[in-house]
PDB file of N, CA and C in Angstrom:
ATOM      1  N   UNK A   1       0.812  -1.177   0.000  1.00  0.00           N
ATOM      2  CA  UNK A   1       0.000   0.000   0.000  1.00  0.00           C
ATOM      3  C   UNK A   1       0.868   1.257   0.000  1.00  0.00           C
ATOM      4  N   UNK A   2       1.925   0.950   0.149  1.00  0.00           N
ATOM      5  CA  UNK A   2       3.193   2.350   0.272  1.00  0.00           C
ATOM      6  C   UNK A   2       2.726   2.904  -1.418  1.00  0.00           C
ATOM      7  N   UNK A   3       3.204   2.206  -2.261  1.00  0.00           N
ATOM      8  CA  UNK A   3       2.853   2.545  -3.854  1.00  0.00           C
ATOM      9  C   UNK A   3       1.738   3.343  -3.925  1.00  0.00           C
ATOM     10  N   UNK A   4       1.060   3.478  -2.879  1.00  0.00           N
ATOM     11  CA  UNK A   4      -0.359   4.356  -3.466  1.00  0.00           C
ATOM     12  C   UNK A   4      -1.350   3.571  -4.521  1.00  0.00           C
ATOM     13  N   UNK A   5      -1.455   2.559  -4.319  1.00  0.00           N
ATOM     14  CA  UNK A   5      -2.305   1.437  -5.137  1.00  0.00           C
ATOM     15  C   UNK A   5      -3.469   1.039  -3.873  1.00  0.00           C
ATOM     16  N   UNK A   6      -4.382   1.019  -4.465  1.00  0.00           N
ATOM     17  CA  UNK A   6      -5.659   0.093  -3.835  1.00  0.00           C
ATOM     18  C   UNK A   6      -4.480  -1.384  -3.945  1.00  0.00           C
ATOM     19  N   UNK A   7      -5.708  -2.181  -2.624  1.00  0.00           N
ATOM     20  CA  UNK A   7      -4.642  -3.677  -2.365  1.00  0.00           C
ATOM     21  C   UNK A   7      -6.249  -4.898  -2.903  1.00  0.00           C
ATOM     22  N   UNK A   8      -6.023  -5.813  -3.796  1.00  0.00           N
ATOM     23  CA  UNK A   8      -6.752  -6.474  -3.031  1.00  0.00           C
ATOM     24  C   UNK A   8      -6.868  -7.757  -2.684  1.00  0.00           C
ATOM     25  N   UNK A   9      -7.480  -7.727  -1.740  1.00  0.00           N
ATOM     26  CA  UNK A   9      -7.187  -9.335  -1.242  1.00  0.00           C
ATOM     27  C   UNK A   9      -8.281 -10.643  -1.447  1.00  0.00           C
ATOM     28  N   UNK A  10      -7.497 -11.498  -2.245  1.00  0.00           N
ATOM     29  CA  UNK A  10      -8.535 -12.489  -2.284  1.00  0.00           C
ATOM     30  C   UNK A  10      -8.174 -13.440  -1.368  1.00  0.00           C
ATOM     31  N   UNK A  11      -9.622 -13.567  -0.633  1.00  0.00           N
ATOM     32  CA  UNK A  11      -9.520 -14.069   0.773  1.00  0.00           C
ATOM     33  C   UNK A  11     -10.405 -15.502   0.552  1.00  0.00           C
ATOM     34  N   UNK A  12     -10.444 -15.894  -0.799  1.00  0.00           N
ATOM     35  CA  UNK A  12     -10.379 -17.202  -1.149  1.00  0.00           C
ATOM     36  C   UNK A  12      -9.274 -18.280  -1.097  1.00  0.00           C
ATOM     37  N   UNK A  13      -7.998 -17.422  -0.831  1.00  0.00           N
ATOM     38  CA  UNK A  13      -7.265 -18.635  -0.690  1.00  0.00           C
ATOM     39  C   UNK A  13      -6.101 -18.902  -2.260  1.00  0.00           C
ATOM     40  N   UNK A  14      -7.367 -18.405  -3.471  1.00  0.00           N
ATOM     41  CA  UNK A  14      -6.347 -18.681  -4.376  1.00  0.00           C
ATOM     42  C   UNK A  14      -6.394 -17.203  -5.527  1.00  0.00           C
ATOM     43  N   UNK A  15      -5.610 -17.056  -6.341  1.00  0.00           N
ATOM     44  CA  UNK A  15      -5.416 -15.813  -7.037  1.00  0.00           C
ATOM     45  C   UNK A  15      -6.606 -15.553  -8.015  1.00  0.00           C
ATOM     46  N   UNK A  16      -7.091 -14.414  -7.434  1.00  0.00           N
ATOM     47  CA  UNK A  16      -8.308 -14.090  -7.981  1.00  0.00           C
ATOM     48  C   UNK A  16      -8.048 -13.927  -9.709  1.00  0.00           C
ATOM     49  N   UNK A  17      -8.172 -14.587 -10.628  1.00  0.00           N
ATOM     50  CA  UNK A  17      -7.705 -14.514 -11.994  1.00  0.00           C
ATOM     51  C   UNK A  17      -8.352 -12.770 -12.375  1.00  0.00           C
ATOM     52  N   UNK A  18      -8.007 -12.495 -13.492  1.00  0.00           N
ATOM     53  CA  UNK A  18      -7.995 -10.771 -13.796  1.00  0.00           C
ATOM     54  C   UNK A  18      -8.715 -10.907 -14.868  1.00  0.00           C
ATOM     55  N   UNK A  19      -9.267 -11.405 -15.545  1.00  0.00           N
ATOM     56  CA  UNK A  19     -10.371 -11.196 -16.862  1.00  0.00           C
ATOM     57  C   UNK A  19     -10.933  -9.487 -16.761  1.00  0.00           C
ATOM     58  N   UNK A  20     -11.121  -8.901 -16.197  1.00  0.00           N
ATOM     59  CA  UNK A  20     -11.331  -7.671 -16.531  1.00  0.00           C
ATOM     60  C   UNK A  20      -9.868  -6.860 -16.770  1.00  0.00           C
ATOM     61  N   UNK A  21     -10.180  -6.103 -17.316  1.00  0.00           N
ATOM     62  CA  UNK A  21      -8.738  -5.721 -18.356  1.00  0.00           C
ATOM     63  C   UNK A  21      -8.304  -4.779 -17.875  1.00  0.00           C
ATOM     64  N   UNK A  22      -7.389  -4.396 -17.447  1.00  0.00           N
ATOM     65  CA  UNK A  22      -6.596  -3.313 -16.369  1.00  0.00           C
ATOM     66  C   UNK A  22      -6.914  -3.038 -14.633  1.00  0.00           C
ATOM     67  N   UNK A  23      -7.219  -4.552 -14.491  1.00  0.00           N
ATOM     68  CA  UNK A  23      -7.072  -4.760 -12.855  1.00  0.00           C
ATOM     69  C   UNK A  23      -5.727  -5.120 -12.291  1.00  0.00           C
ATOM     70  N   UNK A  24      -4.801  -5.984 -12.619  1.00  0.00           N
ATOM     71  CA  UNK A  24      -3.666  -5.938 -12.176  1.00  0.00           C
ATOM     72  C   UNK A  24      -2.770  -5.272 -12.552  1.00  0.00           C
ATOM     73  N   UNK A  25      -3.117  -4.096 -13.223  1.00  0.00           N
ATOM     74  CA  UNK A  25      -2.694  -2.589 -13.322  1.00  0.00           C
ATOM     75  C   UNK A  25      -2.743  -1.301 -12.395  1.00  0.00           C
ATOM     76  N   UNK A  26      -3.897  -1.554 -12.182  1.00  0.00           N
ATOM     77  CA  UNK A  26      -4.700  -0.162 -10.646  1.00  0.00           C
ATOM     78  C   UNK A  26      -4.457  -1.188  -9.407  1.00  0.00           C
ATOM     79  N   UNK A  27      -4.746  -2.443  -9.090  1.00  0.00           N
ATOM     80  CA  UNK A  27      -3.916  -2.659  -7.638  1.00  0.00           C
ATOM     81  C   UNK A  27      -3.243  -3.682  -7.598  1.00  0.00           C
ATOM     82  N   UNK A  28      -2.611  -4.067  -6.185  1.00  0.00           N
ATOM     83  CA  UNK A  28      -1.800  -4.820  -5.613  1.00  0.00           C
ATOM     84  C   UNK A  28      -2.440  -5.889  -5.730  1.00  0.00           C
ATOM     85  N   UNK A  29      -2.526  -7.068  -5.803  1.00  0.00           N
ATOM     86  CA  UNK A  29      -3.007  -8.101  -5.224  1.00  0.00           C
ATOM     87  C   UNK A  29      -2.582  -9.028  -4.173  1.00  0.00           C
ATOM     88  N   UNK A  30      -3.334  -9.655  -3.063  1.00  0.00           N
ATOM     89  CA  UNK A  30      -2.534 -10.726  -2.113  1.00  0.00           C
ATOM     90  C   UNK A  30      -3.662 -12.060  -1.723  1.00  0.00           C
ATOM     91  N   UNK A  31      -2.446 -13.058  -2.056  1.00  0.00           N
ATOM     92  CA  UNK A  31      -3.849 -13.971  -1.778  1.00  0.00           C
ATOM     93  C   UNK A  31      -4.302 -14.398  -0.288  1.00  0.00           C
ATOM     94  N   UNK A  32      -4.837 -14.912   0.513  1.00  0.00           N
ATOM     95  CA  UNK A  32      -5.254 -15.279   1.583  1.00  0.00           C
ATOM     96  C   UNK A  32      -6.460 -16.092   2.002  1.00  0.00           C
ATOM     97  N   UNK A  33      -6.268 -16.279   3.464  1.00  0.00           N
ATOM     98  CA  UNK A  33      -7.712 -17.133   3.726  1.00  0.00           C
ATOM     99  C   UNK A  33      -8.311 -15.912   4.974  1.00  0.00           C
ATOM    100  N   UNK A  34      -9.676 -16.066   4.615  1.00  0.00           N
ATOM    101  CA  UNK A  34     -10.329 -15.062   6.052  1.00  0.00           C
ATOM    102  C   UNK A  34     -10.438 -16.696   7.217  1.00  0.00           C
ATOM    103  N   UNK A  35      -9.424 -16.278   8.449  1.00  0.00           N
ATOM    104  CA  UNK A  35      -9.790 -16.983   9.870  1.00  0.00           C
ATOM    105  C   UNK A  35     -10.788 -16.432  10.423  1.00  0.00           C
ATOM    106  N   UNK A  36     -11.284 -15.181  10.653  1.00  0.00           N
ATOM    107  CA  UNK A  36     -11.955 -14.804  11.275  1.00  0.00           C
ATOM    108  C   UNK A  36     -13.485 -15.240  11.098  1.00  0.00           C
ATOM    109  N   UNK A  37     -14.313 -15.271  11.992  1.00  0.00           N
ATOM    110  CA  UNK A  37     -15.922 -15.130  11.617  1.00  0.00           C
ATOM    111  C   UNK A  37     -16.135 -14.105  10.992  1.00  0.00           C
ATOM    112  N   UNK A  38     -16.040 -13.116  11.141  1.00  0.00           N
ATOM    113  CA  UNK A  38     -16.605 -12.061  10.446  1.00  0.00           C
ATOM    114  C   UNK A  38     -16.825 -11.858   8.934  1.00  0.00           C
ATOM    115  N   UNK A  39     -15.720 -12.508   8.169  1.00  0.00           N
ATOM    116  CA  UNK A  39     -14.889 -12.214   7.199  1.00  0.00           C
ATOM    117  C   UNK A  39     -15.479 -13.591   6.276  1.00  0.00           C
ATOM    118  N   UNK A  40     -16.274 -14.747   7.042  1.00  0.00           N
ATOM    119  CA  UNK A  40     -16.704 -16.215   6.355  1.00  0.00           C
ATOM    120  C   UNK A  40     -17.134 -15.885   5.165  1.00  0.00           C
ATOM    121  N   UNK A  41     -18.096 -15.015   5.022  1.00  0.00           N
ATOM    122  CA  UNK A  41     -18.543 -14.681   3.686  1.00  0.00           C
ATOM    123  C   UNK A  41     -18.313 -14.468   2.435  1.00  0.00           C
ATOM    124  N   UNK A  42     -17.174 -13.565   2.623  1.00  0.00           N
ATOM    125  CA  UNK A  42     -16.517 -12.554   2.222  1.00  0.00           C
ATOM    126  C   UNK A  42     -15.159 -12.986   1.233  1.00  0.00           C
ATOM    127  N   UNK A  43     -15.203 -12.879   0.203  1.00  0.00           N
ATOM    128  CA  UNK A  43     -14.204 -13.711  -1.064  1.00  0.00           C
ATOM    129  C   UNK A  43     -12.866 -13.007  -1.077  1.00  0.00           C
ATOM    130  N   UNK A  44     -13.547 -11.432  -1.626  1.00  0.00           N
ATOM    131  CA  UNK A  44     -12.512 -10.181  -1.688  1.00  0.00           C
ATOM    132  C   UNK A  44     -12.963  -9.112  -1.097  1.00  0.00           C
ATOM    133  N   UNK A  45     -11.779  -8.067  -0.640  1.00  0.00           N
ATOM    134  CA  UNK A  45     -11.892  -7.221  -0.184  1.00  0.00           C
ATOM    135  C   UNK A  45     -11.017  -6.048  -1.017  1.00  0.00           C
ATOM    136  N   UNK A  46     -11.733  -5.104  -1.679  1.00  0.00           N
ATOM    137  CA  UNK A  46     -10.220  -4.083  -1.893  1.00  0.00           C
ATOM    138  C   UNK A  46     -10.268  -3.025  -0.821  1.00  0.00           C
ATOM    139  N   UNK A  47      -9.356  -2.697  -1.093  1.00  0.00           N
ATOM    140  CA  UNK A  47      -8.629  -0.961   0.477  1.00  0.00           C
ATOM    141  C   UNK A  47      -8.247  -0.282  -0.591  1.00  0.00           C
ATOM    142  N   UNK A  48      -8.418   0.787  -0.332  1.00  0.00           N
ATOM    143  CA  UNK A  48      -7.722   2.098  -0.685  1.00  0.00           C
ATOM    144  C   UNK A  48      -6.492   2.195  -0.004  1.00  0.00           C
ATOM    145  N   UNK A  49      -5.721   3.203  -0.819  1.00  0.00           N
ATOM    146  CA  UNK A  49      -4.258   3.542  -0.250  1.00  0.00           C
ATOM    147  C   UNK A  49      -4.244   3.638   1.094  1.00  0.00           C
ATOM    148  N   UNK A  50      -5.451   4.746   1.683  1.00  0.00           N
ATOM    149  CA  UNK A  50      -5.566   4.966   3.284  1.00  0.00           C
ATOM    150  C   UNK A  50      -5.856   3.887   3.664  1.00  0.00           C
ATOM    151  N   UNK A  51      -6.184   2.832   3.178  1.00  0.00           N
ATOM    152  CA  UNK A  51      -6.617   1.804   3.967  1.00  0.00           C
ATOM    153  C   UNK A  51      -8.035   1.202   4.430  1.00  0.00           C
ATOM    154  N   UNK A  52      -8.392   2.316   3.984  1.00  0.00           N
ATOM    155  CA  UNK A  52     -10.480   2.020   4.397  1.00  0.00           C
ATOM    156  C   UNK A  52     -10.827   0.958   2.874  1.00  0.00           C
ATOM    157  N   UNK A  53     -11.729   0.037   3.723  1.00  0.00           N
ATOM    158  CA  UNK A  53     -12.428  -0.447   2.843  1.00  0.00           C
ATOM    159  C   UNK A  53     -13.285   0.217   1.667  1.00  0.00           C
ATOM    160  N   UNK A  54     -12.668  -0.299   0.665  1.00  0.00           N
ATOM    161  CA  UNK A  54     -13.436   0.354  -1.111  1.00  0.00           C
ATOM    162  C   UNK A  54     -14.894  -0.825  -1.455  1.00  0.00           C
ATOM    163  N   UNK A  55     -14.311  -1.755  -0.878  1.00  0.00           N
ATOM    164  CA  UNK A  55     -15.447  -2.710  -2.055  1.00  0.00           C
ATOM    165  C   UNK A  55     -15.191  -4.122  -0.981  1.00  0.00           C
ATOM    166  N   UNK A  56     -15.825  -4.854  -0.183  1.00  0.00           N
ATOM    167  CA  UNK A  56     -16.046  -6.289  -0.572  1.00  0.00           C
ATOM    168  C   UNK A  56     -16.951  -7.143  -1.407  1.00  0.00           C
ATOM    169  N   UNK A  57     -16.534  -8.259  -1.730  1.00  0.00           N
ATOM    170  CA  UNK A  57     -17.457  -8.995  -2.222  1.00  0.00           C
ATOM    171  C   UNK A  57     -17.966 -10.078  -1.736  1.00  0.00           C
ATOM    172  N   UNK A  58     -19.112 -11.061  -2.084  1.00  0.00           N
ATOM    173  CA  UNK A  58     -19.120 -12.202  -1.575  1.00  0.00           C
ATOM    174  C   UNK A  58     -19.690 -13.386  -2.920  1.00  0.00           C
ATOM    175  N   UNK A  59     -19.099 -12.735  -3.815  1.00  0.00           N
ATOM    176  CA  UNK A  59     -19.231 -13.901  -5.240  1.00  0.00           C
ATOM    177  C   UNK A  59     -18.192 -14.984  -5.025  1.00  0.00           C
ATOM    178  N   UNK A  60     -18.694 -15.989  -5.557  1.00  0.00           N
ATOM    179  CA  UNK A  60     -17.876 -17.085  -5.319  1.00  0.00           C
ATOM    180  C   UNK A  60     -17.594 -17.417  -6.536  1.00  0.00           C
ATOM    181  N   UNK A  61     -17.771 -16.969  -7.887  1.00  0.00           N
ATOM    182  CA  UNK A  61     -17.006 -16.560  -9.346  1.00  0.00           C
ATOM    183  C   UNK A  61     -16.043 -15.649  -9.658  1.00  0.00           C
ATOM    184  N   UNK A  62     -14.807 -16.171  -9.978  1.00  0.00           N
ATOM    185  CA  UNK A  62     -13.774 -15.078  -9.780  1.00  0.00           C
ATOM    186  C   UNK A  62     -13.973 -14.175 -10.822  1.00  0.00           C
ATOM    187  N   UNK A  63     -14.685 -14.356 -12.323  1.00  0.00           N
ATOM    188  CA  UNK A  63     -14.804 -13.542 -12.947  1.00  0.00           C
ATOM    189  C   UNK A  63     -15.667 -12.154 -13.135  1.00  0.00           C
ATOM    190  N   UNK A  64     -16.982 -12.754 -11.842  1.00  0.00           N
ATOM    191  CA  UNK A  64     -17.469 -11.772 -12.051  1.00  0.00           C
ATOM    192  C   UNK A  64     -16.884 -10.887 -10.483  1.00  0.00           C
ATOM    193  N   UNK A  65     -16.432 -11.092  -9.818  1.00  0.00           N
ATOM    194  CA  UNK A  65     -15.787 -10.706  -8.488  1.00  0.00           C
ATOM    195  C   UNK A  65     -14.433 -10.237  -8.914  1.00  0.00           C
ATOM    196  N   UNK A  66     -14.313 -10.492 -10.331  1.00  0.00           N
ATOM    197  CA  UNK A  66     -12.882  -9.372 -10.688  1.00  0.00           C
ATOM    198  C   UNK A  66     -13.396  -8.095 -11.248  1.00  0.00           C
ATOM    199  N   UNK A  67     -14.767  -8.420 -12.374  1.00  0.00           N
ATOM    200  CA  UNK A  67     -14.928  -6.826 -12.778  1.00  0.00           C
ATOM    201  C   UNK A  67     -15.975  -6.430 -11.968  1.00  0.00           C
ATOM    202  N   UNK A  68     -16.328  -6.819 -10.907  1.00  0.00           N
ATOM    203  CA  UNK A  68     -16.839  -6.043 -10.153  1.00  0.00           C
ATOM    204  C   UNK A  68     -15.976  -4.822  -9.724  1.00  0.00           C
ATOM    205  N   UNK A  69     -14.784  -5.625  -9.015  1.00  0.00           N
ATOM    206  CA  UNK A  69     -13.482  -4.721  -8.541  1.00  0.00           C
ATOM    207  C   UNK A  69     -13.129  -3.869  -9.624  1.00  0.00           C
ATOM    208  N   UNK A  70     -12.848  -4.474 -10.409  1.00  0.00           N
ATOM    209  CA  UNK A  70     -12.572  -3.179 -11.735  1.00  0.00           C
ATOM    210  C   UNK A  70     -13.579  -1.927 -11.793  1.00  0.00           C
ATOM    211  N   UNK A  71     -14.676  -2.112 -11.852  1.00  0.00           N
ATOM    212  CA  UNK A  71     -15.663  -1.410 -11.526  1.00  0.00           C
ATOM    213  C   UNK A  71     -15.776  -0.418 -10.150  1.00  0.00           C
ATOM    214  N   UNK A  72     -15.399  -0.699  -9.323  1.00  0.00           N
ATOM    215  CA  UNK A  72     -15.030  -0.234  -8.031  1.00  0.00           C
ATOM    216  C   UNK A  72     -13.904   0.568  -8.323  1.00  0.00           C
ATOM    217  N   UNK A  73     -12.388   0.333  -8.927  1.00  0.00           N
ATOM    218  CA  UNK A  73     -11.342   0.620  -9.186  1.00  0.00           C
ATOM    219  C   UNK A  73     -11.850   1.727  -9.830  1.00  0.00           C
ATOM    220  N   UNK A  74     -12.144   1.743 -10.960  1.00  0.00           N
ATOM    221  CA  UNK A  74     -12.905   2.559 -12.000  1.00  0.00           C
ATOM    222  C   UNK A  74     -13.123   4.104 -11.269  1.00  0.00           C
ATOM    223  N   UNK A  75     -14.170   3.878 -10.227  1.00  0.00           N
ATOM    224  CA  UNK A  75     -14.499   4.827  -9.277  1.00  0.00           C
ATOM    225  C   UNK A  75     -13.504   5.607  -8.672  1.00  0.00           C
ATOM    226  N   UNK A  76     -13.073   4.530  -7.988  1.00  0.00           N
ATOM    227  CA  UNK A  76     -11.834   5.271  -7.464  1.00  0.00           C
ATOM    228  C   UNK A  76     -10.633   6.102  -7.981  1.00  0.00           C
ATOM    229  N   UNK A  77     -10.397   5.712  -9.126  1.00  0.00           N
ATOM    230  CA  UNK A  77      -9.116   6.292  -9.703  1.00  0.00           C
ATOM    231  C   UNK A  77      -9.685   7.217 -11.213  1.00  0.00           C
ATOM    232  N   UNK A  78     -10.828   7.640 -10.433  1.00  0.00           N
ATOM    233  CA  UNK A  78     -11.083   9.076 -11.460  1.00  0.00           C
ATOM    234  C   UNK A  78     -10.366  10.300 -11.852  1.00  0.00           C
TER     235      UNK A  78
END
């Protein structure tokens, strides 16, 4: 997040594939698992540079849970 990039995390466990076309361009990506309860739902998450939550999701299709984010991204980096 130093780079000034949105981060996001797919908290599926495995690399959220990029089919929307200039997402692993606008952010970071990291893969992971959510331990927490809170978080069970919850596939991806992107952050903004500051760190506040931009977007979760809870699709369990990585394609459409990528241009969603793109879509989100979109917003953000007007």
């Amino acid at each position: 997040m130093h780079h000034g990039r949105p981060l996001l995390l797919d908290l599926g466990g495995t690399r959220t594939p990029c089919p929307a076309e200039g997402l692993e361009q606008r952010a970071g990506a990291v893969n992971s698992e959510a331990t927490q309860a809170i978080w069970r739902d919850v596939t991806a998450v992107l952050i903004r540079p500051d760190a506040r939550i931009a977007w979760a999701g809870t699709d369990t299709d990585p394609q459409r849970r990528a241009a969603d984010c793109l879509t989100t991204l979109r917003t953000l980096c007007r």
